[in-house]
C-alpha atoms as a PDB file:
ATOM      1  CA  UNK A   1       0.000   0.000   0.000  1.00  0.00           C
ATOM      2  CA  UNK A   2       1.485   3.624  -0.744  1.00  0.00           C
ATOM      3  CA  UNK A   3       1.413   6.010   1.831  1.00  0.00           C
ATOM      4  CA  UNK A   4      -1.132   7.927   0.082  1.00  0.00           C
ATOM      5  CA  UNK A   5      -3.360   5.664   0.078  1.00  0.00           C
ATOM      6  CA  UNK A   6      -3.183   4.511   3.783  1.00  0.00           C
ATOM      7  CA  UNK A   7      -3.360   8.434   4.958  1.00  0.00           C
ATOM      8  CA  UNK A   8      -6.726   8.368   3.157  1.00  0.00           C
ATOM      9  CA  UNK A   9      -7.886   5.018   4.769  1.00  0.00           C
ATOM     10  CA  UNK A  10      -6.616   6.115   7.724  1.00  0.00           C
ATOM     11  CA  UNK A  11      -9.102   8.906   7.770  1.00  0.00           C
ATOM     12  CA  UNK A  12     -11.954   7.315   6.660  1.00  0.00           C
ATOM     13  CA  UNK A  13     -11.196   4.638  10.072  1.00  0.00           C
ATOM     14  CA  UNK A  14     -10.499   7.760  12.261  1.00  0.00           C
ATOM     15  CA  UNK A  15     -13.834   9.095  11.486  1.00  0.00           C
ATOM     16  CA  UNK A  16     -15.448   6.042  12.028  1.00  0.00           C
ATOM     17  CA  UNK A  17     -15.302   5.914  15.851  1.00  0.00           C
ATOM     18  CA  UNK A  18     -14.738   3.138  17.556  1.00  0.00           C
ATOM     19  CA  UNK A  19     -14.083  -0.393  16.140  1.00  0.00           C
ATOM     20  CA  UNK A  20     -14.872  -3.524  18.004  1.00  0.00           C
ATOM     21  CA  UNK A  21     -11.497  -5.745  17.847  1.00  0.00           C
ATOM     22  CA  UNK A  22     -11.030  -8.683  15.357  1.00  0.00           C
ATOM     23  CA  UNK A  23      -9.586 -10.763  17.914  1.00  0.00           C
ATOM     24  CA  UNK A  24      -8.790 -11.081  21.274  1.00  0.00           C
ATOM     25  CA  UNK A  25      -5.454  -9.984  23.601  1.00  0.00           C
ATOM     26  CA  UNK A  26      -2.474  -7.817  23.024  1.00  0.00           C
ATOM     27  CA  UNK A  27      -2.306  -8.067  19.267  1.00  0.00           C
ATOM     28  CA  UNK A  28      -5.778  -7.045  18.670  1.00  0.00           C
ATOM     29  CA  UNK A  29      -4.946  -3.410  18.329  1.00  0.00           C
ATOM     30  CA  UNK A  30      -2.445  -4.184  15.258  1.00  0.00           C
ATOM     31  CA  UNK A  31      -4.604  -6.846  13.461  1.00  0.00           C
ATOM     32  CA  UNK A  32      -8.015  -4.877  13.905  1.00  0.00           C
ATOM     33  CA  UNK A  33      -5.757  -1.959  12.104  1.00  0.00           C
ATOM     34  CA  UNK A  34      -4.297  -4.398   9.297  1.00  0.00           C
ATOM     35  CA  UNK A  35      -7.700  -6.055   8.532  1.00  0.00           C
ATOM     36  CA  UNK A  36      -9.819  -2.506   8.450  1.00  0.00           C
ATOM     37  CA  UNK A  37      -6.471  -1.161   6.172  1.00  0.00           C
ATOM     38  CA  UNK A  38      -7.137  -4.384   3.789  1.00  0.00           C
ATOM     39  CA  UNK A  39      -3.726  -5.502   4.740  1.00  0.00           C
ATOM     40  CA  UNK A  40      -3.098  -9.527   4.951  1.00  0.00           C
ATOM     41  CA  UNK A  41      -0.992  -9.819   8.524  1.00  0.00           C
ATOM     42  CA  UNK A  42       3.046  -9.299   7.714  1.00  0.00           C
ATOM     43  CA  UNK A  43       5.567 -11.453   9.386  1.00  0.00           C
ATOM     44  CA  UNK A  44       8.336 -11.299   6.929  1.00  0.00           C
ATOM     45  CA  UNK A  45      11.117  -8.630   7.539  1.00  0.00           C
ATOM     46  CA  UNK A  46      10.081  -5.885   5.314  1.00  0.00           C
ATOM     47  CA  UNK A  47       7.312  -2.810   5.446  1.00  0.00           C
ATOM     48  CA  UNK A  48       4.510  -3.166   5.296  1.00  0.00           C
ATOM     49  CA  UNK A  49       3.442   0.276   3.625  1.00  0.00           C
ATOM     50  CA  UNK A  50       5.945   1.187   0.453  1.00  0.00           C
ATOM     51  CA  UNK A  51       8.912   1.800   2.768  1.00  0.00           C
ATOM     52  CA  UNK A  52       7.185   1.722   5.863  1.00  0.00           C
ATOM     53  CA  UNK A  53       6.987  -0.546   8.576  1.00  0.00           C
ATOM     54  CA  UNK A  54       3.324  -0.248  10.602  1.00  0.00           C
ATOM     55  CA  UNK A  55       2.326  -0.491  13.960  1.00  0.00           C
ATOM     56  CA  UNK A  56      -0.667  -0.027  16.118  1.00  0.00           C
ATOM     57  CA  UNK A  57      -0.436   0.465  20.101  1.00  0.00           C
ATOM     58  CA  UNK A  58      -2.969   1.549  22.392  1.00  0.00           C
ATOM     59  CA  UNK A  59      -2.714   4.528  24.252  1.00  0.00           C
ATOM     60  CA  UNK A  60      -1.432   5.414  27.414  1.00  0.00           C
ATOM     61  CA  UNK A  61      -0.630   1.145  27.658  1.00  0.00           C
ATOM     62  CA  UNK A  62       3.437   0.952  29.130  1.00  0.00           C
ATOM     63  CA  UNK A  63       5.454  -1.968  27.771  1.00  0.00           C
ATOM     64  CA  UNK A  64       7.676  -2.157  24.703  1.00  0.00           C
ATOM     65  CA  UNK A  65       6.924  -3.109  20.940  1.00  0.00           C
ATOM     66  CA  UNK A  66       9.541  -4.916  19.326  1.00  0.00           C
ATOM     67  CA  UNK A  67      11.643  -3.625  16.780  1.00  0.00           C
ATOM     68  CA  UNK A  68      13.255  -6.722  15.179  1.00  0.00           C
ATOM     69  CA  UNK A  69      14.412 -10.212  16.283  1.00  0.00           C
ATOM     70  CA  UNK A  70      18.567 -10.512  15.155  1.00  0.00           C
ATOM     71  CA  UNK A  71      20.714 -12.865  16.617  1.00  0.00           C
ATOM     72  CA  UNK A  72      24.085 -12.113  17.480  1.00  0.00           C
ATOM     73  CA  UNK A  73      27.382 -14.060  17.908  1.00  0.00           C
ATOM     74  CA  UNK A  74      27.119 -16.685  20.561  1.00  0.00           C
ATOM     75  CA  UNK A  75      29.976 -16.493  22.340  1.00  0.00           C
ATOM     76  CA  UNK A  76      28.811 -18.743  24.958  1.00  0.00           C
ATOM     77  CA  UNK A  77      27.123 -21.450  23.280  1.00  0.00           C
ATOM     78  CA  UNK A  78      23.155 -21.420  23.575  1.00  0.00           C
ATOM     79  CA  UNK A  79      23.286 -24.916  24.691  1.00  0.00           C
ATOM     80  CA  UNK A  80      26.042 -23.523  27.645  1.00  0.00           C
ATOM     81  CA  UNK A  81      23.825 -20.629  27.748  1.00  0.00           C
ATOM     82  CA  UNK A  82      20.788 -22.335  29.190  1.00  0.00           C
ATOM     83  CA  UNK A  83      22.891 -24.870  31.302  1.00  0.00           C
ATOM     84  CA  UNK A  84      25.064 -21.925  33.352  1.00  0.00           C
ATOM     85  CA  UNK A  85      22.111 -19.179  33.363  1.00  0.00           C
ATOM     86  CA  UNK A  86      18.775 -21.006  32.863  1.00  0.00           C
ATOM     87  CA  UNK A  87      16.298 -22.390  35.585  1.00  0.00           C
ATOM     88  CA  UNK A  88      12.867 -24.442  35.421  1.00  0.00           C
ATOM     89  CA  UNK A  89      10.582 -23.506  33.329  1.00  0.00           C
ATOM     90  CA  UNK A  90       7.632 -22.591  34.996  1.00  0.00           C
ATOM     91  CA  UNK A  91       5.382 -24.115  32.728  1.00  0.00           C
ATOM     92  CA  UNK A  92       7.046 -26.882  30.834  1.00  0.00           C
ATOM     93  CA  UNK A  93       7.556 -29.566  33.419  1.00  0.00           C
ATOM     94  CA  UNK A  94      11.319 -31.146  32.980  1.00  0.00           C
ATOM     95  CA  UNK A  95      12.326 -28.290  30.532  1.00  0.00           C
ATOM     96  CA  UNK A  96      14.970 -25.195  31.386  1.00  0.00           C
ATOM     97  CA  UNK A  97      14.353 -21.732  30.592  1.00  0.00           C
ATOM     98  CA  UNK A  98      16.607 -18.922  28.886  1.00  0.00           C
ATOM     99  CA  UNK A  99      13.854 -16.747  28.951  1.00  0.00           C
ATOM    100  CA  UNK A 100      15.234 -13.002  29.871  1.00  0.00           C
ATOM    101  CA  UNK A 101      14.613  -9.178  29.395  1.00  0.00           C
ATOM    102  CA  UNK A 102      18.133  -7.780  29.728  1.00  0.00           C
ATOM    103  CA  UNK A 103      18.863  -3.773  30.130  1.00  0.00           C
ATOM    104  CA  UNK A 104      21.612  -2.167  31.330  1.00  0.00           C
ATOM    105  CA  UNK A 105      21.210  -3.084  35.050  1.00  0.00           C
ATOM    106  CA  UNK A 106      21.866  -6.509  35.955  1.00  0.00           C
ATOM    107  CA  UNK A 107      18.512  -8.409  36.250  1.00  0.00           C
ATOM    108  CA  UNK A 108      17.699 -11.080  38.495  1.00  0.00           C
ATOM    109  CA  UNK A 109      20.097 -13.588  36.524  1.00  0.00           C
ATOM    110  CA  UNK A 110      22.432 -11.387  36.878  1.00  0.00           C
ATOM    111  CA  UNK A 111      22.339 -10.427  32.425  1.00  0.00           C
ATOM    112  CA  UNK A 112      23.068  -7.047  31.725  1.00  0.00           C
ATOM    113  CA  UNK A 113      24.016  -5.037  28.350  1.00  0.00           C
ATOM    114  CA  UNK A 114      27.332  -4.075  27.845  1.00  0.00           C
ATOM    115  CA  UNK A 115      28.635  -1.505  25.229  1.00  0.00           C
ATOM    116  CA  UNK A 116      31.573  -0.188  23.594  1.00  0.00           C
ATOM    117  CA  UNK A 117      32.424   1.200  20.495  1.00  0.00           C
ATOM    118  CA  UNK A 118      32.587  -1.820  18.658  1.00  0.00           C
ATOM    119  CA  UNK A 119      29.810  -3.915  19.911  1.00  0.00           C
ATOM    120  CA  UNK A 120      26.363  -4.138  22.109  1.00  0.00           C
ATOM    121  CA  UNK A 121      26.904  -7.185  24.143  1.00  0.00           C
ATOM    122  CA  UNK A 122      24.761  -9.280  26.506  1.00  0.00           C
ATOM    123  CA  UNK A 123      27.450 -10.431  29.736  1.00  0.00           C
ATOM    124  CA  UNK A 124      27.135 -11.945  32.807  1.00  0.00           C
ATOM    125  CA  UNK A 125      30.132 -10.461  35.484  1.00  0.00           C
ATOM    126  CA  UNK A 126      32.734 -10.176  32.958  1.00  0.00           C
ATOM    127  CA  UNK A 127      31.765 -13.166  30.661  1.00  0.00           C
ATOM    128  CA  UNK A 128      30.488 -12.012  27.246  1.00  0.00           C
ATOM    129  CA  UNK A 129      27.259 -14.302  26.206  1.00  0.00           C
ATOM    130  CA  UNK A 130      26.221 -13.120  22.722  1.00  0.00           C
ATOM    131  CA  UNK A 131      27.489  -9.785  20.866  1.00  0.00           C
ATOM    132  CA  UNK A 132      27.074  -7.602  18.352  1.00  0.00           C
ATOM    133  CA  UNK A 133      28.682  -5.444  16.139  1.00  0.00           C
ATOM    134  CA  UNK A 134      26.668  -1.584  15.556  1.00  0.00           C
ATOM    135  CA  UNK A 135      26.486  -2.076  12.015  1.00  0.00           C
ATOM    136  CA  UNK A 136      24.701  -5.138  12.075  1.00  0.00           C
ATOM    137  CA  UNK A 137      21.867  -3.831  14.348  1.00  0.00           C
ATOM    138  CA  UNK A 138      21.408  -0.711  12.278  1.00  0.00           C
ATOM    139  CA  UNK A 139      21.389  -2.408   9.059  1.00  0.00           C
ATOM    140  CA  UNK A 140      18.756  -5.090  10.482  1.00  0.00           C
ATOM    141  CA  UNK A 141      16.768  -2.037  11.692  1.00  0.00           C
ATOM    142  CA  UNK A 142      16.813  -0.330   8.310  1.00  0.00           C
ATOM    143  CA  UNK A 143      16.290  -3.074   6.519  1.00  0.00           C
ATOM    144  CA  UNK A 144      12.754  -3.651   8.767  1.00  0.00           C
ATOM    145  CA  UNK A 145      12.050  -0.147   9.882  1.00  0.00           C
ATOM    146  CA  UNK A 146      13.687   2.513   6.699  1.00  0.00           C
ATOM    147  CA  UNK A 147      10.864   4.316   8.397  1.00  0.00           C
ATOM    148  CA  UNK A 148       7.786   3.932  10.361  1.00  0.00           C
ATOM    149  CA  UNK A 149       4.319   4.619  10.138  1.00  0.00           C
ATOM    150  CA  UNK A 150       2.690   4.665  13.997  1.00  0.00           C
ATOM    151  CA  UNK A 151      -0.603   4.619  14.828  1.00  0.00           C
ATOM    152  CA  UNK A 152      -2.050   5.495  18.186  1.00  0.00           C
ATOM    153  CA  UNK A 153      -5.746   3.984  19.338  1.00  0.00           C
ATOM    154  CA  UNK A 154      -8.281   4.755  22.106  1.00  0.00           C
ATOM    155  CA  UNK A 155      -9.971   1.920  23.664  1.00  0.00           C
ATOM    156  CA  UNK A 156     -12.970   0.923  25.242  1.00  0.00           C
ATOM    157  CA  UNK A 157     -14.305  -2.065  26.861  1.00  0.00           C
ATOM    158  CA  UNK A 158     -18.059  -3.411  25.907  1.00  0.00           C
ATOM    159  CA  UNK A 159     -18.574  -6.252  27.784  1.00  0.00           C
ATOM    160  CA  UNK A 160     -15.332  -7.789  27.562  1.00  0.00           C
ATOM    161  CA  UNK A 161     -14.516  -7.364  24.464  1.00  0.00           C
ATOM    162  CA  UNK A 162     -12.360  -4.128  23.443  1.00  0.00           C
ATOM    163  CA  UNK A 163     -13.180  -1.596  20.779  1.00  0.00           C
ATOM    164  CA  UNK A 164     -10.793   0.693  18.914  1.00  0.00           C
ATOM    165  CA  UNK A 165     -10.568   4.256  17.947  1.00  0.00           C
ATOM    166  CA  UNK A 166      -7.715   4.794  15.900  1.00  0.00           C
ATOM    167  CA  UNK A 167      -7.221   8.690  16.072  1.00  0.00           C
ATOM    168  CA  UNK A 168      -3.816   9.787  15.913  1.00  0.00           C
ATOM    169  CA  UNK A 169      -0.800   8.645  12.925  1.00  0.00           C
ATOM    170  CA  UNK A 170       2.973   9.119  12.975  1.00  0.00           C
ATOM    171  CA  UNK A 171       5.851   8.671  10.368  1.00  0.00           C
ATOM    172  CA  UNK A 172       9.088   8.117  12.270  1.00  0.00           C
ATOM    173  CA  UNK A 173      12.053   8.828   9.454  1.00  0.00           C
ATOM    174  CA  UNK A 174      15.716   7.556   9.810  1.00  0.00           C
ATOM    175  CA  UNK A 175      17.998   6.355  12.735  1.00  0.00           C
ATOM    176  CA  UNK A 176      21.982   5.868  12.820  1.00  0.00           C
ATOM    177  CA  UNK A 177      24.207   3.636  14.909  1.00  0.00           C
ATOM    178  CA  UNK A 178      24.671   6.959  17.584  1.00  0.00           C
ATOM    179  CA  UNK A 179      21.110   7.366  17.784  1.00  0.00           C
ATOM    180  CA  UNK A 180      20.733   3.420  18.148  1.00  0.00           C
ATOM    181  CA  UNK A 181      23.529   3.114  20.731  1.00  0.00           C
ATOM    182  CA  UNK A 182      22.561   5.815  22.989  1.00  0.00           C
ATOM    183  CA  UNK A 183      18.849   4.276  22.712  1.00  0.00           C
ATOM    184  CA  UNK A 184      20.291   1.267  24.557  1.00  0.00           C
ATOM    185  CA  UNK A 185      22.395   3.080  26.964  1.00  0.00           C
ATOM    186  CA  UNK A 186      19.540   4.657  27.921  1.00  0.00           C
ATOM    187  CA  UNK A 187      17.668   2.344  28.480  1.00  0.00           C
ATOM    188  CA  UNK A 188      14.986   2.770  26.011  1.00  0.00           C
ATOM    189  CA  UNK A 189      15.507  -0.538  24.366  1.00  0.00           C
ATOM    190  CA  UNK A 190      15.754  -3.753  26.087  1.00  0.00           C
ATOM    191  CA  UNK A 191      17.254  -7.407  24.322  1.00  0.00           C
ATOM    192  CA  UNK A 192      14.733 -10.072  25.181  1.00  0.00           C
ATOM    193  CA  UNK A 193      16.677 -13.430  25.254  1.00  0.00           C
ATOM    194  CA  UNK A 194      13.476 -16.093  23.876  1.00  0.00           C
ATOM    195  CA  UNK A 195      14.634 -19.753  24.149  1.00  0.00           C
ATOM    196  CA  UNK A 196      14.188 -23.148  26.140  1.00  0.00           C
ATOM    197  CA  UNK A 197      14.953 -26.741  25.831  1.00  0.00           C
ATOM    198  CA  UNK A 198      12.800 -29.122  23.871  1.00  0.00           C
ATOM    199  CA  UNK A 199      14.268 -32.161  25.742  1.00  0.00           C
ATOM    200  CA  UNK A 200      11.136 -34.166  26.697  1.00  0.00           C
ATOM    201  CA  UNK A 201      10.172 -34.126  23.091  1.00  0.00           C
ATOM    202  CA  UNK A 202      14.012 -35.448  21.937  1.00  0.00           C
ATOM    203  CA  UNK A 203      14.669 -32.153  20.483  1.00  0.00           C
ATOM    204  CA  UNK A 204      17.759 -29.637  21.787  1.00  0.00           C
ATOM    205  CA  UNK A 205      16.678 -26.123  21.888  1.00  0.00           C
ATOM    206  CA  UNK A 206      13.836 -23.643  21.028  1.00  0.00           C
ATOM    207  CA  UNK A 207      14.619 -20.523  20.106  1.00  0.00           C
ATOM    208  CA  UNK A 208      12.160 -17.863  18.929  1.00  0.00           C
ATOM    209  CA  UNK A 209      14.804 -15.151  18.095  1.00  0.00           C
ATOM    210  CA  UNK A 210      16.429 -12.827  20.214  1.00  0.00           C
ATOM    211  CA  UNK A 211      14.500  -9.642  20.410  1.00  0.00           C
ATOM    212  CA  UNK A 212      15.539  -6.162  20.599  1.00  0.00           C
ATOM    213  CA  UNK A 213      12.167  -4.435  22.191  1.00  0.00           C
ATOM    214  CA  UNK A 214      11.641  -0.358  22.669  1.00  0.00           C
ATOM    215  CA  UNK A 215       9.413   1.488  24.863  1.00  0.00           C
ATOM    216  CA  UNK A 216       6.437   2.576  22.864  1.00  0.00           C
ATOM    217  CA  UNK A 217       6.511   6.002  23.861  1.00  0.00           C
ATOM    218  CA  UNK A 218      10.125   6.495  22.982  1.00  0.00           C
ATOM    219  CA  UNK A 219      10.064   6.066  19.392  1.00  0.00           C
ATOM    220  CA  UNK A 220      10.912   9.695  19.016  1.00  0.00           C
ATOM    221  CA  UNK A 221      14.418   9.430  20.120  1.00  0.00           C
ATOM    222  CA  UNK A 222      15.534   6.804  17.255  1.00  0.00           C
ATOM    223  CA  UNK A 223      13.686   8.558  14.495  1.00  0.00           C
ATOM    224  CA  UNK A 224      12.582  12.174  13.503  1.00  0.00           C
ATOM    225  CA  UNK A 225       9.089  12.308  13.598  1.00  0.00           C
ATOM    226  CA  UNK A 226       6.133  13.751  11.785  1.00  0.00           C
ATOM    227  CA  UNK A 227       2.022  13.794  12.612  1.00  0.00           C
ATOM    228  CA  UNK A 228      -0.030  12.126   9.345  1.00  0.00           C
END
């Protein structure tokens, strides 16, 4: 879809109030969008609108969105990885858990993100786990977001089931490895570590991707920004 096209659609769903959700839980707010935009769902790594990567959040809801999934160079194996750092997962009976959201202050495992002017990497003490060099991260974030189309919804609740207002639009343009760099030291963007063993079904391990997740609200400070 060309950007044209989607600021007129996006009008015509703005002035159509609210707009009961095509399915249920947290990604409601971006299918509901997709499916009223005529857009099939997008899980491949480019935009979705002519250059432009879209999301949908609800407003005023914390968390973080993620940005891209990239893995890095696995310094400590991810089989060592989940032996050393893991623990019991809490639903899969018999299986260990890598699971972890790692910032710049130690969490609970004791992860943390280091940085230097080479690489962003994920340590434990002063054991590097998995790096990665700046241009790779950039590159993977240009490649998904060369710029971003954001759109913000109100919601309501009708007996149980939430409705949308879609009201307010955002094109986020451009980002460079400073801009991406301080965005981690700042602690605006976490690395979500997503993997587990698969040993009770004779399989090694499961790894969804390792995540690099911002706080919606701070989209601003990796991109310059402009209302639609």
């Amino acid at each position: 879809m060309q950007l044209s096209e989607f600021k007129t659609k996006f009008q015509s769903i703005k002035s159509s109030g609210f707009i009961k959700s095509h399915r249920k839980g947290n990604t409601g707010v971006g299918h509901t969008l997709e499916q009223e935009l005529g857009l099939t769902e997008n899980c491949i790594s480019g935009p979705d609108l002519s250059g432009n990567e879209l999301k949908a959040a609800r407003k005023g809801a914390g968390g973080k969105q993620t940005l891209f999934t990239k893995e890095g160079d696995w310094v400590v194996s991810q089989k060592d990885y989940i032996e050393i750092y893991g623990f019991p997962h809490t639903t899969k009976i018999g299986e260990m858990s890598g699971q972890s959201t790692v910032t710049k202050n130690p969490n609970k495992h004791g992860l943390f993100i280091k940085t230097t002017d080479d690489y962003c990497a994920v340590m434990h003490g002063s054991t590097i786990i998995v790096k990665w060099d700046w241009d790779t991260l950039v590159n993977q974030f240009a490649k998904k977001f060369p710029a971003c189309v954001k759109v913000f919804a109100d919601v309501e609740k009708r007996d149980g089931v939430e409705y949308f207002h879609y009201n307010e639009a955002y094109r986020y343009i451009g980002t460079d490895k400073n801009l991406f760099r301080t965005a981690i030291e700042n602690d605006m963007i976490a690395i979500d570590i997503r993997m587990r063993t698969q040993k009770t079904i004779g399989k090694g391990i499961r790894n969804r991707g390792t995540a690099f997740r911002m706080n919606h609200g701070k989209m601003e400070e990796l991109f310059v920004k402009e209302e639609l």
